[in-house]
C-alpha atoms as a PDB file:
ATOM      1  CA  UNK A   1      36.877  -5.263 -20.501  1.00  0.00           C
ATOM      2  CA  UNK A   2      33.745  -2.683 -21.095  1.00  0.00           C
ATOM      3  CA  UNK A   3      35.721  -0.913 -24.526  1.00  0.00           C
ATOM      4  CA  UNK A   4      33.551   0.332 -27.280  1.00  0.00           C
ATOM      5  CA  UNK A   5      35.569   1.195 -30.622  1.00  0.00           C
ATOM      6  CA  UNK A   6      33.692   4.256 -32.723  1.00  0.00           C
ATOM      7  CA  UNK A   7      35.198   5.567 -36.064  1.00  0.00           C
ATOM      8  CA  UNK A   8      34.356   8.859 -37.219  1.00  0.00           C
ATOM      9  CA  UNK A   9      32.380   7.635 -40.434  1.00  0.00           C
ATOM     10  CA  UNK A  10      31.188   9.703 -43.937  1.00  0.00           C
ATOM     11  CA  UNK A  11      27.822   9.537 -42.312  1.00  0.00           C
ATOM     12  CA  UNK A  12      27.695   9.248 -38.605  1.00  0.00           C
ATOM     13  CA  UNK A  13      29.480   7.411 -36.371  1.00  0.00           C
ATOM     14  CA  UNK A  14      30.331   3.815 -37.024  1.00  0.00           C
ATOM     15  CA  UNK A  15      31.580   1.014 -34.505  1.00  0.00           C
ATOM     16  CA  UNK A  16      34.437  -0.533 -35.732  1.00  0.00           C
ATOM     17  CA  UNK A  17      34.351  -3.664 -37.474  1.00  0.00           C
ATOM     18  CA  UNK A  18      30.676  -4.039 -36.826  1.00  0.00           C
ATOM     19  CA  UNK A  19      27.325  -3.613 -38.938  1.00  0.00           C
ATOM     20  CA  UNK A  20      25.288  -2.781 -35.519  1.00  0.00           C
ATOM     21  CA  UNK A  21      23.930   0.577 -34.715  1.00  0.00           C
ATOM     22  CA  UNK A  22      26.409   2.841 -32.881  1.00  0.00           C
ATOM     23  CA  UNK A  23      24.084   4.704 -31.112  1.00  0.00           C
ATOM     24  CA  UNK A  24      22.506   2.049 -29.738  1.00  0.00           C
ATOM     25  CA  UNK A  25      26.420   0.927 -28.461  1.00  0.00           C
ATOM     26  CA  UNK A  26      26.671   4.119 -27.139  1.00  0.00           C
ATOM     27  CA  UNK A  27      23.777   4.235 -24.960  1.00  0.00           C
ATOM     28  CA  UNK A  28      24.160   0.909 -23.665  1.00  0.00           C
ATOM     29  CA  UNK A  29      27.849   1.545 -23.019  1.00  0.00           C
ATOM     30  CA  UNK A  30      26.665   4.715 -20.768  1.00  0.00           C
ATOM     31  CA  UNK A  31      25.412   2.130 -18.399  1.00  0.00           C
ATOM     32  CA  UNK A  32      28.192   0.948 -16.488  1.00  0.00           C
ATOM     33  CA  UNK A  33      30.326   2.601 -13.970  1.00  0.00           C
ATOM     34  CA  UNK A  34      33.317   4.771 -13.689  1.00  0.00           C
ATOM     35  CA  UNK A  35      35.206   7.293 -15.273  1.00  0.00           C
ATOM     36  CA  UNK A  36      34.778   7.602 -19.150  1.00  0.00           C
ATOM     37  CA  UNK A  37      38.423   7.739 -21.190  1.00  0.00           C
ATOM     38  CA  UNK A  38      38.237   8.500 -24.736  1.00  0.00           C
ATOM     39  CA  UNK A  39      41.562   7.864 -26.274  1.00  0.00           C
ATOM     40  CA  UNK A  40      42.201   9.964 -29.718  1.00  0.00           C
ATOM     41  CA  UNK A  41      44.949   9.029 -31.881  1.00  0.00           C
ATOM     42  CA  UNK A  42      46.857  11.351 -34.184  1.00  0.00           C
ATOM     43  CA  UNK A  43      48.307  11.484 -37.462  1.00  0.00           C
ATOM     44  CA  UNK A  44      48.460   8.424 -40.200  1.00  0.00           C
ATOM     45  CA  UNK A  45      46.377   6.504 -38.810  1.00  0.00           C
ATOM     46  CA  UNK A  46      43.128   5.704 -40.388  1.00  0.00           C
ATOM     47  CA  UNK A  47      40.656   2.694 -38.863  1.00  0.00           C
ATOM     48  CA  UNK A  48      39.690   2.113 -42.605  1.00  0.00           C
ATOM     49  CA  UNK A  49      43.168   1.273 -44.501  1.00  0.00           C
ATOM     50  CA  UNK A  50      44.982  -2.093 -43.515  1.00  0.00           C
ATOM     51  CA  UNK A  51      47.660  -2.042 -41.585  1.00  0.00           C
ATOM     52  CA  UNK A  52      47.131   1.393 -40.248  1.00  0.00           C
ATOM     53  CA  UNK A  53      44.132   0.856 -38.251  1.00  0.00           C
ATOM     54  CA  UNK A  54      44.422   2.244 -34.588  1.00  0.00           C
ATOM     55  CA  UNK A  55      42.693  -0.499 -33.469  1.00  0.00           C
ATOM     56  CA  UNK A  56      45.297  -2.563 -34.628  1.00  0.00           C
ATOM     57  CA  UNK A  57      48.391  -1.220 -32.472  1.00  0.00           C
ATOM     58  CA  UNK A  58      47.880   1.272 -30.188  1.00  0.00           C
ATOM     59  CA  UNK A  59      44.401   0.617 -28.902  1.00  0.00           C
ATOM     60  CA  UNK A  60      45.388  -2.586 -28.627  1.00  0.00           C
ATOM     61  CA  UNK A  61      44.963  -4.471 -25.600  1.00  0.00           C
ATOM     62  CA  UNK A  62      48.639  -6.059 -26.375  1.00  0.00           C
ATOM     63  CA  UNK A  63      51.289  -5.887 -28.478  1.00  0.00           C
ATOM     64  CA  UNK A  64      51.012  -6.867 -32.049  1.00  0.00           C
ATOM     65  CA  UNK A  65      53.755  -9.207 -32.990  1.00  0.00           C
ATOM     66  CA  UNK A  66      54.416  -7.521 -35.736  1.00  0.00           C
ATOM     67  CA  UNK A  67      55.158  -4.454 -34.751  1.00  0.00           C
ATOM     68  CA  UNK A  68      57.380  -4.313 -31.383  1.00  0.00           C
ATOM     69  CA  UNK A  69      57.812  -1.159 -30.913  1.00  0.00           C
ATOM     70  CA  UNK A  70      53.928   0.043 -31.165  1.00  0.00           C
ATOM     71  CA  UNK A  71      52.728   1.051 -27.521  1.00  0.00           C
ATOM     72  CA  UNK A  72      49.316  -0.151 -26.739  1.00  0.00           C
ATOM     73  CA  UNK A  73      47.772   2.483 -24.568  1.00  0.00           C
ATOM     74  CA  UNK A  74      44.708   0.164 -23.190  1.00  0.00           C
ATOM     75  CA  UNK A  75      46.319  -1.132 -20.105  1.00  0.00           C
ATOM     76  CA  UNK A  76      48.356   1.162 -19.679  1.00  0.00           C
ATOM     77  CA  UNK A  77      45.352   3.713 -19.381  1.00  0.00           C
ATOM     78  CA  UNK A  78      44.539   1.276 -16.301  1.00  0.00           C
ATOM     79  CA  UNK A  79      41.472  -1.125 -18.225  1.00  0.00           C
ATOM     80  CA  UNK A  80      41.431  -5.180 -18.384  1.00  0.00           C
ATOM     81  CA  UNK A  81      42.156  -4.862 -14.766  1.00  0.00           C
ATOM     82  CA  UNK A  82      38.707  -6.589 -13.873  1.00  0.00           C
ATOM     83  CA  UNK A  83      37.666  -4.384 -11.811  1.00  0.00           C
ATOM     84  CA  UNK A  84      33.972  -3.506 -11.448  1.00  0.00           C
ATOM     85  CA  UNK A  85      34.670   0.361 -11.589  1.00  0.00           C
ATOM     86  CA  UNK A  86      37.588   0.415 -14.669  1.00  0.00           C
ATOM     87  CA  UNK A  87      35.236   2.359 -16.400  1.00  0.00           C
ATOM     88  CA  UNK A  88      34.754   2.248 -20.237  1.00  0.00           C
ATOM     89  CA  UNK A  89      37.105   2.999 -22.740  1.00  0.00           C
ATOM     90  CA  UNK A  90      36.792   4.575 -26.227  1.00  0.00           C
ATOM     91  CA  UNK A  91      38.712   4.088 -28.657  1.00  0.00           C
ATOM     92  CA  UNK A  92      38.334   6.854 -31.476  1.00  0.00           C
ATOM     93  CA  UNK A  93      38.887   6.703 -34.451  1.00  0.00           C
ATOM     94  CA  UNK A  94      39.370   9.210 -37.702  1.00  0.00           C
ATOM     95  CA  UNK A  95      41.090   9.582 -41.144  1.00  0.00           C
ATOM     96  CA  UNK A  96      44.034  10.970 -40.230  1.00  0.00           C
ATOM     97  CA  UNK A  97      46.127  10.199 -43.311  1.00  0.00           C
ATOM     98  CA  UNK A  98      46.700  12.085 -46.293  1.00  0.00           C
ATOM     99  CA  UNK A  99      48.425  15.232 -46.554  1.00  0.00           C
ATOM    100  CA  UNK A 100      48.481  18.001 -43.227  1.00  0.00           C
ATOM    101  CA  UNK A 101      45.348  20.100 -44.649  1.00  0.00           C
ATOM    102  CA  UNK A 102      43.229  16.844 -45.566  1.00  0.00           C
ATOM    103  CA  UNK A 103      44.053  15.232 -42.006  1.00  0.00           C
ATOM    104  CA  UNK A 104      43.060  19.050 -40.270  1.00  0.00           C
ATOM    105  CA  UNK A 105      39.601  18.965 -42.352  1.00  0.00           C
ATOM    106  CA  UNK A 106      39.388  15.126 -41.258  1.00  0.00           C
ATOM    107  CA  UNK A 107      39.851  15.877 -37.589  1.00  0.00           C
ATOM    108  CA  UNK A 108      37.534  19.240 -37.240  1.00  0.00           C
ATOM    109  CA  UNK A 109      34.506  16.685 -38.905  1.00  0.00           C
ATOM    110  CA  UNK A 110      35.881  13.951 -36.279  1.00  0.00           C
ATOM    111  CA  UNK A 111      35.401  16.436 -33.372  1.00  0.00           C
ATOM    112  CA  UNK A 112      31.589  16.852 -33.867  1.00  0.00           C
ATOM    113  CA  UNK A 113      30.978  13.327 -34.309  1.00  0.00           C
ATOM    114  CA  UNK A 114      32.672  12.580 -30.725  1.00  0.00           C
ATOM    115  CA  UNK A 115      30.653  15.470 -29.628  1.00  0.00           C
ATOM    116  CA  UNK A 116      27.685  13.686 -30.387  1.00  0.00           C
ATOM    117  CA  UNK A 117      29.071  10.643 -28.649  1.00  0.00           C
ATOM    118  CA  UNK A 118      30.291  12.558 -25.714  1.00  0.00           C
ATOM    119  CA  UNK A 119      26.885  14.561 -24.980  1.00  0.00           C
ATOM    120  CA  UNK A 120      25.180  10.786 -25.677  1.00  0.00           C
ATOM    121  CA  UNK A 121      26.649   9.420 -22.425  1.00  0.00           C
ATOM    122  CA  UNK A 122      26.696  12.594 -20.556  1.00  0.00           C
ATOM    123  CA  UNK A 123      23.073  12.876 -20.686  1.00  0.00           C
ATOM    124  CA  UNK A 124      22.130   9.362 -19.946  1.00  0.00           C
ATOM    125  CA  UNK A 125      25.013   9.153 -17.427  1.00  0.00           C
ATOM    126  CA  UNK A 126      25.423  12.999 -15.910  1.00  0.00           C
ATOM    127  CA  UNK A 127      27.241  11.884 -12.810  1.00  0.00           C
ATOM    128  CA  UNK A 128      30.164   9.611 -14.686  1.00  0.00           C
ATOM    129  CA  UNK A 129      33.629  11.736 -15.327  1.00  0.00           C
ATOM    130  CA  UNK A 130      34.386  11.999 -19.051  1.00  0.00           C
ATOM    131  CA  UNK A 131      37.849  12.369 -19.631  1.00  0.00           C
ATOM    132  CA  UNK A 132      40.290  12.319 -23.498  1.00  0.00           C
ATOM    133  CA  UNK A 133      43.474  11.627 -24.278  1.00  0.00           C
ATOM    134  CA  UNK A 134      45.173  12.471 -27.063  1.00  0.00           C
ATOM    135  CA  UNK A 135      48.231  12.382 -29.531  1.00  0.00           C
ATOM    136  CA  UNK A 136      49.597  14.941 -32.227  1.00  0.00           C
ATOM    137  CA  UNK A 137      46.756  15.820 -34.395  1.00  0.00           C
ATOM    138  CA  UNK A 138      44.079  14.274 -32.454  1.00  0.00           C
ATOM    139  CA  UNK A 139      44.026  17.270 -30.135  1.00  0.00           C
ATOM    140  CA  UNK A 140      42.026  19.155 -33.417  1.00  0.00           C
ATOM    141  CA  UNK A 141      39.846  16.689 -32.699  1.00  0.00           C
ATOM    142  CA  UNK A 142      38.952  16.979 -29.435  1.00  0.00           C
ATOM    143  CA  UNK A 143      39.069  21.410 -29.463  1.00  0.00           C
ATOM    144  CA  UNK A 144      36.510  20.638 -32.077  1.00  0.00           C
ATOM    145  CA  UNK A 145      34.644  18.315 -30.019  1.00  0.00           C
ATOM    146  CA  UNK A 146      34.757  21.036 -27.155  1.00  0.00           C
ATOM    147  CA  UNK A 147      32.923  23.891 -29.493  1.00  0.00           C
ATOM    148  CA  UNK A 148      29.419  21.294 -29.932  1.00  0.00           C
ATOM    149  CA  UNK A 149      29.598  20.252 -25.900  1.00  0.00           C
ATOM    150  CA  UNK A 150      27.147  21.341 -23.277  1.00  0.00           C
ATOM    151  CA  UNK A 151      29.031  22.941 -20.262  1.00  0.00           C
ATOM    152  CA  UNK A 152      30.008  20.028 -17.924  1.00  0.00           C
ATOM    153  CA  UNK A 153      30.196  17.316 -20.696  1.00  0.00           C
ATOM    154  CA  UNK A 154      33.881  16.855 -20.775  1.00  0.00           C
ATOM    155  CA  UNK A 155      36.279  17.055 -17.877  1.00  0.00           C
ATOM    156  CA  UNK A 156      39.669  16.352 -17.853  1.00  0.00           C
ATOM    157  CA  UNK A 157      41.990  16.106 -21.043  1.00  0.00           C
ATOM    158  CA  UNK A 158      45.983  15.446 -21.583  1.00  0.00           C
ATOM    159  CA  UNK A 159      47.077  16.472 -25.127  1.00  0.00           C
ATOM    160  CA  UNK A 160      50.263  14.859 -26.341  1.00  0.00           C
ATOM    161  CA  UNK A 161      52.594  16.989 -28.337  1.00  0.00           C
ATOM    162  CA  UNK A 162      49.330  18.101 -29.850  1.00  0.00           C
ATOM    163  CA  UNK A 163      49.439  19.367 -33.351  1.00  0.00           C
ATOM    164  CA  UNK A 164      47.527  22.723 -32.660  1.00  0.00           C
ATOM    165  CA  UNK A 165      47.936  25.959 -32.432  1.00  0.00           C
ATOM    166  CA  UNK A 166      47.835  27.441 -29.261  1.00  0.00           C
ATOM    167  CA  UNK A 167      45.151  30.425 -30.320  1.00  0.00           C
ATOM    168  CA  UNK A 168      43.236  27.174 -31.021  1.00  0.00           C
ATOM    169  CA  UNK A 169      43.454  26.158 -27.792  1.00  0.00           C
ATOM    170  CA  UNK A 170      42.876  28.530 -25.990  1.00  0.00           C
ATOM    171  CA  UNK A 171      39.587  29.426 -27.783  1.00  0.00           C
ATOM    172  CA  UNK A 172      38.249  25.893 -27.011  1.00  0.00           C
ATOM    173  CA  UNK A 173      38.897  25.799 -23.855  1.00  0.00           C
ATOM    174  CA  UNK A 174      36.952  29.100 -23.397  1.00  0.00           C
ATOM    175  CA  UNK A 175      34.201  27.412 -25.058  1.00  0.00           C
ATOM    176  CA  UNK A 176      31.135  26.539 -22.470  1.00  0.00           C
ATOM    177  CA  UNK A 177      32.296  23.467 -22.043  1.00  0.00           C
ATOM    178  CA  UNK A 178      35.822  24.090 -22.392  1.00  0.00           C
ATOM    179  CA  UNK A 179      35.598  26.416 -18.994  1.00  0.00           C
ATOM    180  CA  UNK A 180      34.587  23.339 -17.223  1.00  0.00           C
ATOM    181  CA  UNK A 181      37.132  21.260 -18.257  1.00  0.00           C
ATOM    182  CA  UNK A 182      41.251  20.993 -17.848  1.00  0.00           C
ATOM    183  CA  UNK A 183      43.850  20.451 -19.626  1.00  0.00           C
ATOM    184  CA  UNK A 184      47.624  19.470 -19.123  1.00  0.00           C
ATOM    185  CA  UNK A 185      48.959  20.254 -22.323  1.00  0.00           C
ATOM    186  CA  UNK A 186      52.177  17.750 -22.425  1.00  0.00           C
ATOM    187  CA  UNK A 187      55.305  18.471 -24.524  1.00  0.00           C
ATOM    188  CA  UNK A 188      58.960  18.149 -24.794  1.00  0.00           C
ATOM    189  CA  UNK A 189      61.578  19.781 -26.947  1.00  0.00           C
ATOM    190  CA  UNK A 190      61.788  16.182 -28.490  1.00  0.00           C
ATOM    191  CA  UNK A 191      59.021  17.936 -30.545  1.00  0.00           C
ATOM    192  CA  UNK A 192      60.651  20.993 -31.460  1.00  0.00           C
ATOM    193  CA  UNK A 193      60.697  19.612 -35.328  1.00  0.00           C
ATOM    194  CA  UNK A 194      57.458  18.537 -35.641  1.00  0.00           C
ATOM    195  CA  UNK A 195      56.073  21.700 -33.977  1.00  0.00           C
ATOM    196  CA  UNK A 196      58.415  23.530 -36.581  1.00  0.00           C
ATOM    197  CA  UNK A 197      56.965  21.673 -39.250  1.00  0.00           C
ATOM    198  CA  UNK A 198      53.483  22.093 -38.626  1.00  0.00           C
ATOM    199  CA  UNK A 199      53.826  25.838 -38.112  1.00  0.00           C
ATOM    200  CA  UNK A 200      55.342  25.751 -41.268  1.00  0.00           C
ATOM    201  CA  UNK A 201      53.199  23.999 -43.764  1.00  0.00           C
ATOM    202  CA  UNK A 202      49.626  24.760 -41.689  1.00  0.00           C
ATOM    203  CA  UNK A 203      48.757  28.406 -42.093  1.00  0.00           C
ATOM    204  CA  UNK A 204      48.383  30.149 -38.958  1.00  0.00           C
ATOM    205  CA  UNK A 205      44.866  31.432 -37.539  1.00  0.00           C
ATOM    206  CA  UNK A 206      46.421  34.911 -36.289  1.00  0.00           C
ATOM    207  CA  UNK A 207      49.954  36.180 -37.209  1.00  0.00           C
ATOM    208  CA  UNK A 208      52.401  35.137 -35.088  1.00  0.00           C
ATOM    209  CA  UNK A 209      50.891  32.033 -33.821  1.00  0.00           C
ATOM    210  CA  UNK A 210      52.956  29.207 -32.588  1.00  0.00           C
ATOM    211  CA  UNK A 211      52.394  25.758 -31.917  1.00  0.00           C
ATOM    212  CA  UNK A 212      50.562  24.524 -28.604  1.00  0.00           C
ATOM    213  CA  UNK A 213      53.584  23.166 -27.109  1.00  0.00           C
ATOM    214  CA  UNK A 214      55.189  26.608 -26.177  1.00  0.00           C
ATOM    215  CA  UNK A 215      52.601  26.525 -23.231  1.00  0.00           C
ATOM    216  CA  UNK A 216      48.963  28.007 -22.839  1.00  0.00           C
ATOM    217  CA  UNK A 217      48.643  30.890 -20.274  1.00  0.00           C
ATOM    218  CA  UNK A 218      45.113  29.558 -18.936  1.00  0.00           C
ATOM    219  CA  UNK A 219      43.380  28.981 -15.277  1.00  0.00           C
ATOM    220  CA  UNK A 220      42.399  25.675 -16.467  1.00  0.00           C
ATOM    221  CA  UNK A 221      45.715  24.335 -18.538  1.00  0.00           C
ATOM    222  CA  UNK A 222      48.846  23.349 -17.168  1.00  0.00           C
ATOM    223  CA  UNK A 223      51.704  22.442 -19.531  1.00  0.00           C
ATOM    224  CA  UNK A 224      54.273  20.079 -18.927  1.00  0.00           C
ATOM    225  CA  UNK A 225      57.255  19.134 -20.458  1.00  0.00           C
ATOM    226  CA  UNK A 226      58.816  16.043 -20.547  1.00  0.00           C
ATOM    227  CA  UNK A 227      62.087  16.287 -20.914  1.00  0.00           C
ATOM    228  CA  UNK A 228      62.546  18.859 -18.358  1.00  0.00           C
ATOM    229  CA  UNK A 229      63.901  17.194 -15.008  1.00  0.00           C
ATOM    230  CA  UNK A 230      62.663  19.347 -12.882  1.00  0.00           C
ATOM    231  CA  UNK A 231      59.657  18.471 -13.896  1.00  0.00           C
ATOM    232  CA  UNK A 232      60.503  14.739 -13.971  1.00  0.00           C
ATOM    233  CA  UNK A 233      61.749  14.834 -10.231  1.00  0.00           C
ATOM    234  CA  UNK A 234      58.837  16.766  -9.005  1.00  0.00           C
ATOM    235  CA  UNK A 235      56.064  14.271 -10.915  1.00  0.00           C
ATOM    236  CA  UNK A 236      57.101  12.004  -8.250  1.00  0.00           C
ATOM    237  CA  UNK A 237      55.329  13.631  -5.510  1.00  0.00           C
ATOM    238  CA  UNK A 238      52.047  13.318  -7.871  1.00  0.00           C
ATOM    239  CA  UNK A 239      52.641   9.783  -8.673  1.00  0.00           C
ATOM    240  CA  UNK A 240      54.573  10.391 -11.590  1.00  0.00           C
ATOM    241  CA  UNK A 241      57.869   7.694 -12.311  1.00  0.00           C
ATOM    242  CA  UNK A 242      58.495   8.903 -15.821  1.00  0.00           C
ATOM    243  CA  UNK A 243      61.973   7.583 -17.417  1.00  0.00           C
ATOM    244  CA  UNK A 244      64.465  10.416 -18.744  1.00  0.00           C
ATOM    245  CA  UNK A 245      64.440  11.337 -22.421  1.00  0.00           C
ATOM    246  CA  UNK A 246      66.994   8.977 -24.451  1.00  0.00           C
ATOM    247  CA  UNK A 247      66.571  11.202 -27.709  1.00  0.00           C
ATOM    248  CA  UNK A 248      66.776  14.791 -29.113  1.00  0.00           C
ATOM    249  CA  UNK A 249      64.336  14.348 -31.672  1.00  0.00           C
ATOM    250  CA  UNK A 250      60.878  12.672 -30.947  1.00  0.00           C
ATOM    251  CA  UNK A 251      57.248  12.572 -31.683  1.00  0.00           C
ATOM    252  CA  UNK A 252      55.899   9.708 -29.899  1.00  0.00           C
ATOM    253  CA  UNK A 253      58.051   9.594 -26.579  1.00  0.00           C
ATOM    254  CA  UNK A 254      54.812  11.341 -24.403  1.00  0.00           C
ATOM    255  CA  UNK A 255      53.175   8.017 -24.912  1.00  0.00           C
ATOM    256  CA  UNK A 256      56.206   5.286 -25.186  1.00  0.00           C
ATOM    257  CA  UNK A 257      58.733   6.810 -22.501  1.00  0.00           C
ATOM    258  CA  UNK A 258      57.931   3.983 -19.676  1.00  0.00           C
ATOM    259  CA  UNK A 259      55.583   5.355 -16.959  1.00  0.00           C
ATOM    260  CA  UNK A 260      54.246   8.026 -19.086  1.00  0.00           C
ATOM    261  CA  UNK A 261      51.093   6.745 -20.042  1.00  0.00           C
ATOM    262  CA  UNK A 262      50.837   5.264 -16.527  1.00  0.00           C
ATOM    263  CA  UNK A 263      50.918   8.551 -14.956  1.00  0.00           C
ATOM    264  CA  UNK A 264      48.231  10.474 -17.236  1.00  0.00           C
ATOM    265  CA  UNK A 265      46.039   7.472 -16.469  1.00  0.00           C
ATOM    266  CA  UNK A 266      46.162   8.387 -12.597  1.00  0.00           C
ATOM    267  CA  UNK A 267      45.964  11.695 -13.616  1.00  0.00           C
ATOM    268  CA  UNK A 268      42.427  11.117 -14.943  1.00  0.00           C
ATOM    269  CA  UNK A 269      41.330   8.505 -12.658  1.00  0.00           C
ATOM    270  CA  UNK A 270      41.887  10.419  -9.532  1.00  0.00           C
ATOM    271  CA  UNK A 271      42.157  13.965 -10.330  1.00  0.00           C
ATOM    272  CA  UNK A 272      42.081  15.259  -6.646  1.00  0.00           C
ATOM    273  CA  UNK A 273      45.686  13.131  -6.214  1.00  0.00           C
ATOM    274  CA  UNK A 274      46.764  15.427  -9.492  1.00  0.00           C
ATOM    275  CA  UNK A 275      45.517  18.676  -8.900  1.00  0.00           C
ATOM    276  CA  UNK A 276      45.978  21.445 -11.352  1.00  0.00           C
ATOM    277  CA  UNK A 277      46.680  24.027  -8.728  1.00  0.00           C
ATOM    278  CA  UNK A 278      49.137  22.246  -7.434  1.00  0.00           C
ATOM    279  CA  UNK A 279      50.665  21.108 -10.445  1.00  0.00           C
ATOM    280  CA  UNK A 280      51.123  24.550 -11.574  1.00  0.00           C
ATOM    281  CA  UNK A 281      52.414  25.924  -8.349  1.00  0.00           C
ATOM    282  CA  UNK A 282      55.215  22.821  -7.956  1.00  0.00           C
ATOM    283  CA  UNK A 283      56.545  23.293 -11.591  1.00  0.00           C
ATOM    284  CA  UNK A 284      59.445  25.158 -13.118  1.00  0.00           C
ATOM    285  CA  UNK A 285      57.970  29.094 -13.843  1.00  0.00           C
ATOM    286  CA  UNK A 286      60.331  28.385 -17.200  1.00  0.00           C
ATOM    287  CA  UNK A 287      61.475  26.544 -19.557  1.00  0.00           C
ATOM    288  CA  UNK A 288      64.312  25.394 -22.301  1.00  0.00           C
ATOM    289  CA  UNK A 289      63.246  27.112 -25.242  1.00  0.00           C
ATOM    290  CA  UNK A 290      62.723  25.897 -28.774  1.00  0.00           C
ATOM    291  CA  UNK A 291      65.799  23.749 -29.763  1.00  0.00           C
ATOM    292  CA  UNK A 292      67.553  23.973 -26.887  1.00  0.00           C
ATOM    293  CA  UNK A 293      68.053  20.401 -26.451  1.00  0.00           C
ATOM    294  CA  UNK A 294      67.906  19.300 -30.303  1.00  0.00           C
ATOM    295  CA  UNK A 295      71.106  21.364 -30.444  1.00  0.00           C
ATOM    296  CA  UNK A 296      72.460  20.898 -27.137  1.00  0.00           C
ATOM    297  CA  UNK A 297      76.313  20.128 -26.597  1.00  0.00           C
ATOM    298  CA  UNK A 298      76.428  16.042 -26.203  1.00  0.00           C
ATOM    299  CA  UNK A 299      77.840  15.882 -22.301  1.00  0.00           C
ATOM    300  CA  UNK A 300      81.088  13.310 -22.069  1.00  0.00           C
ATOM    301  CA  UNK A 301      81.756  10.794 -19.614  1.00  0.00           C
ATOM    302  CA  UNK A 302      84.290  11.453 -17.359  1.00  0.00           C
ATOM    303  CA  UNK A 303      87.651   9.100 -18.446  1.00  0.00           C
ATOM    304  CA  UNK A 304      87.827   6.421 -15.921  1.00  0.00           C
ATOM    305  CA  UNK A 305      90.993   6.071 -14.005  1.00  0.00           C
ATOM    306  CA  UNK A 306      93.989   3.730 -15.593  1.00  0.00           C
ATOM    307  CA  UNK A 307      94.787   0.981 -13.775  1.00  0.00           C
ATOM    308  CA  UNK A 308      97.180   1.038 -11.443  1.00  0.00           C
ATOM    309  CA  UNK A 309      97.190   4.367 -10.700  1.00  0.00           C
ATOM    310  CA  UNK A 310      94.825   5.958  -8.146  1.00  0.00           C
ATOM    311  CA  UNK A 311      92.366   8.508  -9.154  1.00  0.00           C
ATOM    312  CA  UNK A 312      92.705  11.871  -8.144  1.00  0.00           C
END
């Protein structure tokens, strides 16, 4: 399975559990064939500290015995399939624990190191589709990654609940190589308290600002939320079987809600099957706003019929 594993390092880039050279890793990775995924993880994770190494759980091929409920992203994302044209996967990662401001500055110095990465394989490999996925904070690093990229480098990303603000966004994806690239910007009023929570303890870059997940008004973003079944229903014509929410409150569902990861991973393999246009034009023009559904009335089941009695 071609899978390189870089950590953002003090110095440079490092590969993960290995003395070698990452650059030399990198360049040899930008060999093969097929699309390029960089997976980004968010928030207390850190590749250095035991038991909270990335590489550990959710870049993990399979699940850890230890901890059930972790969902590896790797085959999910479509690699070990043994195919010749899987592509290569990389599996980022950065300090993201520590308090909010600590984990920001952690991320923005992340971003330039992937950049470096990034514009490595772009320039030996010009013709291969680079492509990101991220969670929570790991969107920082990727919008940072996007302000040190040559126009072209990056092409396709899908932020999860991403722990940004949305004036942050939208600048990077006016950078020069944010105007060649898209983004569906994935969220769900599961998030509504996180979002509320990092707009409350990050200061914002321009009054007003709000989280990322109330939607970006861009040619080249599309946002999507989860827990909206309209949205659900009409996936399905894109290739999308995405389970229902089953909670009101949740950070982690736009990876672990079954088919989810299965559909972003089509979503960047064959983009022309998940076209932004379209995807725009086929969803909902609106949407439940903030806490709608973490304070929503719980809906009843109907009482069944007593026996013996016919129902009416």
């Amino acid at each position: 399975m071609p899978i390189l594993r870089l950590n953002a390092g003090a110095k440079g880039l490092v590969l993960d559990g290995s003395p070698a050279a990452a650059l030399s890793a990198i360049r040899t990775a930008a060999t093969g064939a097929g699309p390029v995924i960089v997976m980004i993880h968010g928030y207390k994770y850190d590749p250095n500290s035991i038991g909270y190494s990335p590489h550990a759980s959710i870049f993990a091929y399979r699940h850890h015995p230890d901890r059930p409920r972790q969902v590896p992203w790797m085959r999910h994302m479509g690699f070990g399939t043994g195919n010749r044209d899987e592509g290569l996967a990389i599996a980022f990662g950065w300090r993201a624990r520590g308090n909010l401001w600590r984990a920001r500055h952690s991320a923005r110095q992340a971003g330039q190191q992937l950049a470096f990465a990034i514009a490595e394989i772009h320039r030996l490999a010009p013709t291969r589709p680079i492509h990101a996925i991220t969670h929570s904070m790991g969107s920082e690093v990727i919008f940072e990654a996007l302000t040190a990229l040559p126009a072209g480098a990056l092409h396709r990303i899908v932020a999860m609940t991403g722990a940004s603000y949305a004036s942050d966004a939208l600048a990077a994806m006016q950078t020069r190589a944010g105007r060649h690239a898209e983004l569906i910007n994935v969220t769900s009023r599961e998030n509504d308290l996180f979002d509320f929570m990092f707009e409350r303890l990050m200061p914002a870059p321009v009054p007003g600002d709000r989280a990322m997940g109330v939607g970006l008004g861009l040619r080249n973003a599309v946002t999507l939320q989860l827990d909206c079944p309209q949205s659900l229903a009409m996936l399905t014509r894109f290739g999308g079987h995405i389970a229902e929410p089953m909670r009101r409150v949740c950070h982690w569902s736009g990876y672990t809600r079954p088919g989810a990861l299965r559909f972003y991973a089509h979503a960047l393999r064959h983009p022309e099957a998940v076209d932004l246009s379209d995807l725009k034009r086929e969803l909902p023009a609106h949407y439940a706003p903030r806490w709608s559904r973490t304070f929503a009335r719980p809906t009843l089941p109907l009482p069944l019929p007593m026996a013996g009695k016919a129902a009416s």
